[in-house]
N, C-alpha and C. Protein backbone atom coordinates (compact mmCIF):
# COMPACT_ATOMS: atom_id res chain seq x y z
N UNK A 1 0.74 16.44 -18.98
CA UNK A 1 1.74 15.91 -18.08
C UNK A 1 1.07 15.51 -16.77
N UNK A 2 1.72 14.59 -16.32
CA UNK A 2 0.63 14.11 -14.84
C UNK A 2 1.20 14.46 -13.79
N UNK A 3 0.63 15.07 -12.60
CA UNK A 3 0.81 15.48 -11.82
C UNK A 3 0.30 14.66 -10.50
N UNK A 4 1.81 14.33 -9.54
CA UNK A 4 1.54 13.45 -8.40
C UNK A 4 0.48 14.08 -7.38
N UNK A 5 -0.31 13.27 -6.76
CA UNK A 5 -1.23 14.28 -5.62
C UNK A 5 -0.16 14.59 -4.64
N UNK A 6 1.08 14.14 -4.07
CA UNK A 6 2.15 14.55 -3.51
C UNK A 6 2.43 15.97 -3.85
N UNK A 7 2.57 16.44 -4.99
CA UNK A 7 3.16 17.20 -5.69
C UNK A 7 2.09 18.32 -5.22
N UNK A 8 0.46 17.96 -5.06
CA UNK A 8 -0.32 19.56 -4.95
C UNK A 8 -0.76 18.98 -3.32
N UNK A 9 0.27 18.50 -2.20
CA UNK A 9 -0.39 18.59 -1.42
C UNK A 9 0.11 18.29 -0.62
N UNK A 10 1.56 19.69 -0.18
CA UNK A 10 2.92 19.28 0.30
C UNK A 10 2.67 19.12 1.86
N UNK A 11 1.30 19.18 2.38
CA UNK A 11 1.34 19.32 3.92
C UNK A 11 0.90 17.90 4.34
N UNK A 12 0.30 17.06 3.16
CA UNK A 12 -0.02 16.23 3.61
C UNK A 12 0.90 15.10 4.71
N UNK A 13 0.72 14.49 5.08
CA UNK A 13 0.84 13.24 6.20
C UNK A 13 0.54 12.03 6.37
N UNK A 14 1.01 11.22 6.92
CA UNK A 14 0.08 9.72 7.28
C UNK A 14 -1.07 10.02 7.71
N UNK A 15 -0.97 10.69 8.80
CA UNK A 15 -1.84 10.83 9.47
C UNK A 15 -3.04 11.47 9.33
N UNK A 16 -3.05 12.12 8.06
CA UNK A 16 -3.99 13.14 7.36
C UNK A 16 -4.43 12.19 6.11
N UNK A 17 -4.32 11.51 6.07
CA UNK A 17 -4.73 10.19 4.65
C UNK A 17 -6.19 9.73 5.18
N UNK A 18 -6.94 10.08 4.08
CA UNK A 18 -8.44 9.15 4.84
C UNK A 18 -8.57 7.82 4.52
N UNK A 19 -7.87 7.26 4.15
CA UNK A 19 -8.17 5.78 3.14
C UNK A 19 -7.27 5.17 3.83
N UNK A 20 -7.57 3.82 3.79
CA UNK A 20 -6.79 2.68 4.44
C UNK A 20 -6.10 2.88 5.77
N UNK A 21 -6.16 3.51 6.64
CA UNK A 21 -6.02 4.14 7.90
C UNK A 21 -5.14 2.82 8.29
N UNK A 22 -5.43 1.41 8.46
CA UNK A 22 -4.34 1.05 8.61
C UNK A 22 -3.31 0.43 8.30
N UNK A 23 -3.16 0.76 7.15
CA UNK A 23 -2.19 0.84 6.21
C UNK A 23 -1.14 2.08 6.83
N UNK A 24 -1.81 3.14 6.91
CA UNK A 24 -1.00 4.37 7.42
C UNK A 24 -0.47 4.70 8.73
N UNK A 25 -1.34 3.76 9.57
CA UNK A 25 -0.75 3.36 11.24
C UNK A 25 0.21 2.75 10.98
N UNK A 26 0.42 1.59 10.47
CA UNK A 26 1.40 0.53 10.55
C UNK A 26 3.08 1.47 9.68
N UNK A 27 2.70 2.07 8.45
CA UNK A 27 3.79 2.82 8.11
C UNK A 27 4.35 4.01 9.15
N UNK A 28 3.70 4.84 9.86
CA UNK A 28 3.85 5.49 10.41
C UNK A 28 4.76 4.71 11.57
N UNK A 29 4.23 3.63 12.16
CA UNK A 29 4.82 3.09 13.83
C UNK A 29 6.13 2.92 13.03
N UNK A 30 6.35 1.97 11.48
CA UNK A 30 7.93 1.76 11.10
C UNK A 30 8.56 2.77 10.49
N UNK A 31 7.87 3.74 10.32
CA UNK A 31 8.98 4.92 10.16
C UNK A 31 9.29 5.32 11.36
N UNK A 32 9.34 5.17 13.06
CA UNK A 32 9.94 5.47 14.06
C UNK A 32 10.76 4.37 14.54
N UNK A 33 10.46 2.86 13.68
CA UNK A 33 11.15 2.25 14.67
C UNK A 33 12.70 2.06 14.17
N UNK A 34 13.40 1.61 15.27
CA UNK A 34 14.74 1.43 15.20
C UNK A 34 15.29 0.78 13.90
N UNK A 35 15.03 -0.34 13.84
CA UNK A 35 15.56 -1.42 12.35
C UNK A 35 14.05 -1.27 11.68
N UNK A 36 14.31 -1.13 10.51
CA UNK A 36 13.88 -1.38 9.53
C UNK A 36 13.77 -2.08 8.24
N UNK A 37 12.95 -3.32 7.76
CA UNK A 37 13.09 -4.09 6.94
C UNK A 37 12.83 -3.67 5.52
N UNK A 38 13.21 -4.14 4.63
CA UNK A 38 13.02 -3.96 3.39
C UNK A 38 11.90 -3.94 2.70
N UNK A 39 11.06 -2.85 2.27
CA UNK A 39 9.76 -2.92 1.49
C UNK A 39 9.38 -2.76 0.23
N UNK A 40 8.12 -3.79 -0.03
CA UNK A 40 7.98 -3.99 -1.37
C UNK A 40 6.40 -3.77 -1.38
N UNK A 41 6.14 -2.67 -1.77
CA UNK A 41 4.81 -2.00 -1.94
C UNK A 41 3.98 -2.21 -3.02
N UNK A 42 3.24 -2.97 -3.00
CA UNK A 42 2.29 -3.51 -4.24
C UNK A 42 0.53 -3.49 -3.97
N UNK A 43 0.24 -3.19 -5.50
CA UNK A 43 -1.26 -2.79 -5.43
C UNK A 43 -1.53 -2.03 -6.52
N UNK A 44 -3.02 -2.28 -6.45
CA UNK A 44 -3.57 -1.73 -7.71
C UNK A 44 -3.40 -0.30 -8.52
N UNK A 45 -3.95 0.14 -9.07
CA UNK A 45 -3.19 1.71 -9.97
C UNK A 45 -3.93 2.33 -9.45
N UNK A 46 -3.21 3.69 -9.38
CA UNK A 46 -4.17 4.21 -8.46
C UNK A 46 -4.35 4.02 -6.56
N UNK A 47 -4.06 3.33 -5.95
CA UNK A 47 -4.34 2.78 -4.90
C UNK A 47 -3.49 3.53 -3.90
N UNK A 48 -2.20 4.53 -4.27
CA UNK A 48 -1.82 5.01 -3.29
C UNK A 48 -0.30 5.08 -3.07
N UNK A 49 0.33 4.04 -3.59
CA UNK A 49 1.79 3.32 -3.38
C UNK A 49 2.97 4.30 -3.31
N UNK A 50 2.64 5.06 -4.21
CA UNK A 50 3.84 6.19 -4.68
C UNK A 50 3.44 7.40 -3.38
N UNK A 51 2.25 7.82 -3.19
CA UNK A 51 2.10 8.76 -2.25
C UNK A 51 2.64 8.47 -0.92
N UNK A 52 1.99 7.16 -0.33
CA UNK A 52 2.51 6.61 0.62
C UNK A 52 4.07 6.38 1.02
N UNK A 53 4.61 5.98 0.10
CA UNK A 53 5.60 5.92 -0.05
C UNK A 53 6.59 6.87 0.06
N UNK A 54 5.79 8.25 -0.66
CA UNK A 54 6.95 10.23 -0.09
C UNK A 54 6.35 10.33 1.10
N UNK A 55 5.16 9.98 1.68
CA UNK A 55 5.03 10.75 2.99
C UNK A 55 5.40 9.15 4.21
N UNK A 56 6.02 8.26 3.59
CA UNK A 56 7.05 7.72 4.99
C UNK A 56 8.24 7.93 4.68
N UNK A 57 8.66 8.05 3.91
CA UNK A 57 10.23 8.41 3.37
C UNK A 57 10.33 9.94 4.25
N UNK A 58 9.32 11.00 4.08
CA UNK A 58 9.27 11.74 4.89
C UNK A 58 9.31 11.93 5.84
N UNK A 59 8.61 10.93 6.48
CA UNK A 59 8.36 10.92 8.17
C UNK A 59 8.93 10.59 8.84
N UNK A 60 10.56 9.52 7.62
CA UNK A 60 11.55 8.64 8.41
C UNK A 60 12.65 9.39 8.70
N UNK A 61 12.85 10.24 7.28
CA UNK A 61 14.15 11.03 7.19
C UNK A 61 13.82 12.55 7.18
N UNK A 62 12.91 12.60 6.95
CA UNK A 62 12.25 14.50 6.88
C UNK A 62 12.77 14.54 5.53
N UNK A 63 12.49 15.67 4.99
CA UNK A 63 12.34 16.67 3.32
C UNK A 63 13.86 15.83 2.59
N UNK A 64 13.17 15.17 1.59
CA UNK A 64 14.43 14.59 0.67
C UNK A 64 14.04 14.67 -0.37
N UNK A 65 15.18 15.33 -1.29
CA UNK A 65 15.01 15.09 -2.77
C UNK A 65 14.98 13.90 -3.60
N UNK A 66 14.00 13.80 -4.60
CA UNK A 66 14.43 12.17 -5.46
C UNK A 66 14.59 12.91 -7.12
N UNK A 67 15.15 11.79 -7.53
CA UNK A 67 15.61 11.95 -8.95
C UNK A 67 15.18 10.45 -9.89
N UNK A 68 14.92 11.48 -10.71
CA UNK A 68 15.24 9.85 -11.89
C UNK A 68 16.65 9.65 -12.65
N UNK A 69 16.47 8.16 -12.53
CA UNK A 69 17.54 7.80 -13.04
C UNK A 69 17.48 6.56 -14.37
N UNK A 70 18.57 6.46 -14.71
CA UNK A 70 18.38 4.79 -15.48
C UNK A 70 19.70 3.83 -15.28
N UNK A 71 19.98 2.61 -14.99
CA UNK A 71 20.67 2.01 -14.82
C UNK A 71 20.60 0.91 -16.10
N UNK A 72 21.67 0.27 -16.58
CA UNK A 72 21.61 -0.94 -17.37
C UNK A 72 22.19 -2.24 -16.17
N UNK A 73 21.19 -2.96 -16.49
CA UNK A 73 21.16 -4.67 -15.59
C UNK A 73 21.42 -5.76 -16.19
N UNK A 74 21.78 -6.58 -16.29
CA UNK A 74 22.27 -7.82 -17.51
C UNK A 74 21.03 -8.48 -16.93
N UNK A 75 20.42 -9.07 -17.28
CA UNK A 75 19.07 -10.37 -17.29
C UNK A 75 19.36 -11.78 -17.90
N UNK A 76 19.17 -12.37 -17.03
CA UNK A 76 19.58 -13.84 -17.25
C UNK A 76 18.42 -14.45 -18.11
N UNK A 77 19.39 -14.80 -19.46
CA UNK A 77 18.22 -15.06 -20.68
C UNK A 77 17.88 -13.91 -21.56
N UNK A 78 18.41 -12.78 -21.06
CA UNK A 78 18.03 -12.05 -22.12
C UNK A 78 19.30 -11.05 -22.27
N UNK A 79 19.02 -10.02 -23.11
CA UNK A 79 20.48 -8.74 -23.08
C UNK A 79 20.47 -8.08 -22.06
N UNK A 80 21.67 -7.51 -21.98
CA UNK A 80 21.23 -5.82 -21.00
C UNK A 80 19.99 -4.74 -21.17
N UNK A 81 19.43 -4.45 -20.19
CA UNK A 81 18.18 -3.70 -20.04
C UNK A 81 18.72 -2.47 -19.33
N UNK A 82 17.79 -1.36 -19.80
CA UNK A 82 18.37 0.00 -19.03
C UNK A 82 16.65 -0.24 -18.50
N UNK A 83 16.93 0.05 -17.05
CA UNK A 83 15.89 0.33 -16.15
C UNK A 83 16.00 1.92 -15.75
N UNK A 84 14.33 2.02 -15.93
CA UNK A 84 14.40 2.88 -15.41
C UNK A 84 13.92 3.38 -13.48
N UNK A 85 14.41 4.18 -12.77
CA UNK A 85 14.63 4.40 -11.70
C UNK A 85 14.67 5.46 -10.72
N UNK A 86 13.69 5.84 -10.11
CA UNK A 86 13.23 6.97 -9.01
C UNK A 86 13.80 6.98 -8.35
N UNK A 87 14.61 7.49 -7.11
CA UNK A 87 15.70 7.01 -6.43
C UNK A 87 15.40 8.77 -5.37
N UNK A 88 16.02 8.00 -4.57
CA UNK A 88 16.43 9.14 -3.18
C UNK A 88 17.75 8.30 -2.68
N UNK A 89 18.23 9.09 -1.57
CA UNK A 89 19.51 8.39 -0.48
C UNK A 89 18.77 7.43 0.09
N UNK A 90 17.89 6.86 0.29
CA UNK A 90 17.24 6.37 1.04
C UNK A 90 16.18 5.04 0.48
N UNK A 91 15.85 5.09 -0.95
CA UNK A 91 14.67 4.45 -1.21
C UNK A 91 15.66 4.46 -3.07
N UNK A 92 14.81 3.15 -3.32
CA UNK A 92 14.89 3.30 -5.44
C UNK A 92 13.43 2.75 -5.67
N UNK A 93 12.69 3.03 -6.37
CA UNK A 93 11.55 2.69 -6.65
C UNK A 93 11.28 2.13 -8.56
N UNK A 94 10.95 1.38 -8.49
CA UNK A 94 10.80 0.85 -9.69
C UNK A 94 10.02 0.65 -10.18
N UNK A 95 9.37 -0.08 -11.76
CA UNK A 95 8.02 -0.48 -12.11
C UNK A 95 8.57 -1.60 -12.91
N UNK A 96 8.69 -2.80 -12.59
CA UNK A 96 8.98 -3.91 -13.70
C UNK A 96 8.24 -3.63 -14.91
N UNK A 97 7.11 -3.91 -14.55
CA UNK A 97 6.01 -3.99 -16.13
C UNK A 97 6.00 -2.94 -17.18
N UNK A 98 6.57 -1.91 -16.67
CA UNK A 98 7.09 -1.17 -17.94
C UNK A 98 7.91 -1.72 -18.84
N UNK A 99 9.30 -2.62 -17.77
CA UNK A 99 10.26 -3.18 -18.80
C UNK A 99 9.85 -4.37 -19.41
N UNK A 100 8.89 -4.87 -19.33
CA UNK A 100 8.08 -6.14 -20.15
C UNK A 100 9.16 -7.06 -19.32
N UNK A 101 9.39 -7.22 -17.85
CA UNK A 101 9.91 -8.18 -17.03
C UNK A 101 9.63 -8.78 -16.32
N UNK A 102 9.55 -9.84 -16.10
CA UNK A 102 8.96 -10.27 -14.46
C UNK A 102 9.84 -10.07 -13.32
N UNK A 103 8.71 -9.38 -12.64
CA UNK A 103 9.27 -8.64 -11.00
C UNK A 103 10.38 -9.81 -10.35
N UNK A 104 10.18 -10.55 -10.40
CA UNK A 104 11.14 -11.36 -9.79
C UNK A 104 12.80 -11.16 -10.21
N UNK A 105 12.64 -11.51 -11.55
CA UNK A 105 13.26 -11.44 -12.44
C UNK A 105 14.60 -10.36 -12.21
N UNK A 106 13.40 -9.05 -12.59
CA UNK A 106 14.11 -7.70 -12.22
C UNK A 106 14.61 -7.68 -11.17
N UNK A 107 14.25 -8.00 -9.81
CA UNK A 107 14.36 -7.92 -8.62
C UNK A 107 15.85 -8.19 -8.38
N UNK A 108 15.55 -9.67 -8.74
CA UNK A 108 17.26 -10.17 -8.38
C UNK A 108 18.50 -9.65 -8.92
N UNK A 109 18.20 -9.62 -10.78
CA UNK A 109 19.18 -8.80 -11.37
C UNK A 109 19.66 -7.52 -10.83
N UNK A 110 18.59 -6.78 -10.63
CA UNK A 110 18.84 -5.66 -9.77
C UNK A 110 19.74 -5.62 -8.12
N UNK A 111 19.37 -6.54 -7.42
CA UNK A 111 20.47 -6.26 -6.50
C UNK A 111 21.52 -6.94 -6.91
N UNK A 112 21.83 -7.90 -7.73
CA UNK A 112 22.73 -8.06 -8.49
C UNK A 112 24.04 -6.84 -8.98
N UNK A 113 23.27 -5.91 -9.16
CA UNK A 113 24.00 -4.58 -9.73
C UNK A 113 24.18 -3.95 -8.47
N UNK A 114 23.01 -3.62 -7.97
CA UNK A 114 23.35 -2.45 -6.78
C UNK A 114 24.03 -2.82 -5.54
């Protein structure tokens, strides 16, 4: 079973990340600021996305639970798809390429639903 580095390394921080430093400035300044825009976190496997991602969700809202979930989406051109879906009050996180979709694709259908 795989285990998130989140998961063995609950003290971590932005600010405690040695890699891409500013990558982790820039998340850090928009987890304080007032409005916040919509993000779409992309990059290689491995590279960080999901970690990054609990420790600004953290830093924005403090200690939140997430869950998985699955939703069904109608897709234009094709049937209904059950996606699957990571989710907090705050954030849904997804992986198109699991569903053999293009991100776009998914994207729209998806706020389509939500």
């Amino acid at each position: 079973m795989d285990h998130l580095l989140i998961d063995n390394a609950k003290d971590l921080t932005l600010d405690t990340l040695e890699f891409n430093k500013d990558v982790n400035t820039f998340l850090k300044t928009l987890a304080h600021a007032s409005k916040m825009p919509h993000l779409i976190l992309e990059g290689s496997r491995g590279s960080g996305k999901k970690l990054r991602t609990h420790l600004f969700l953290r830093e924005k809202f403090g200690p939140i639970t997430f869950r998985q979930s699955s939703i069904t989406i109608d897709i234009p051109g094709k049937d209904s798809e059950e996606i699957h879906i990571l989710m907090s009050p705050y954030h849904f996180q997804i992986n198109p390429s699991i569903h053999s979709i293009y991100d776009r694709t998914l994207l729209q259908a998806l706020t389509n639903t939500i």
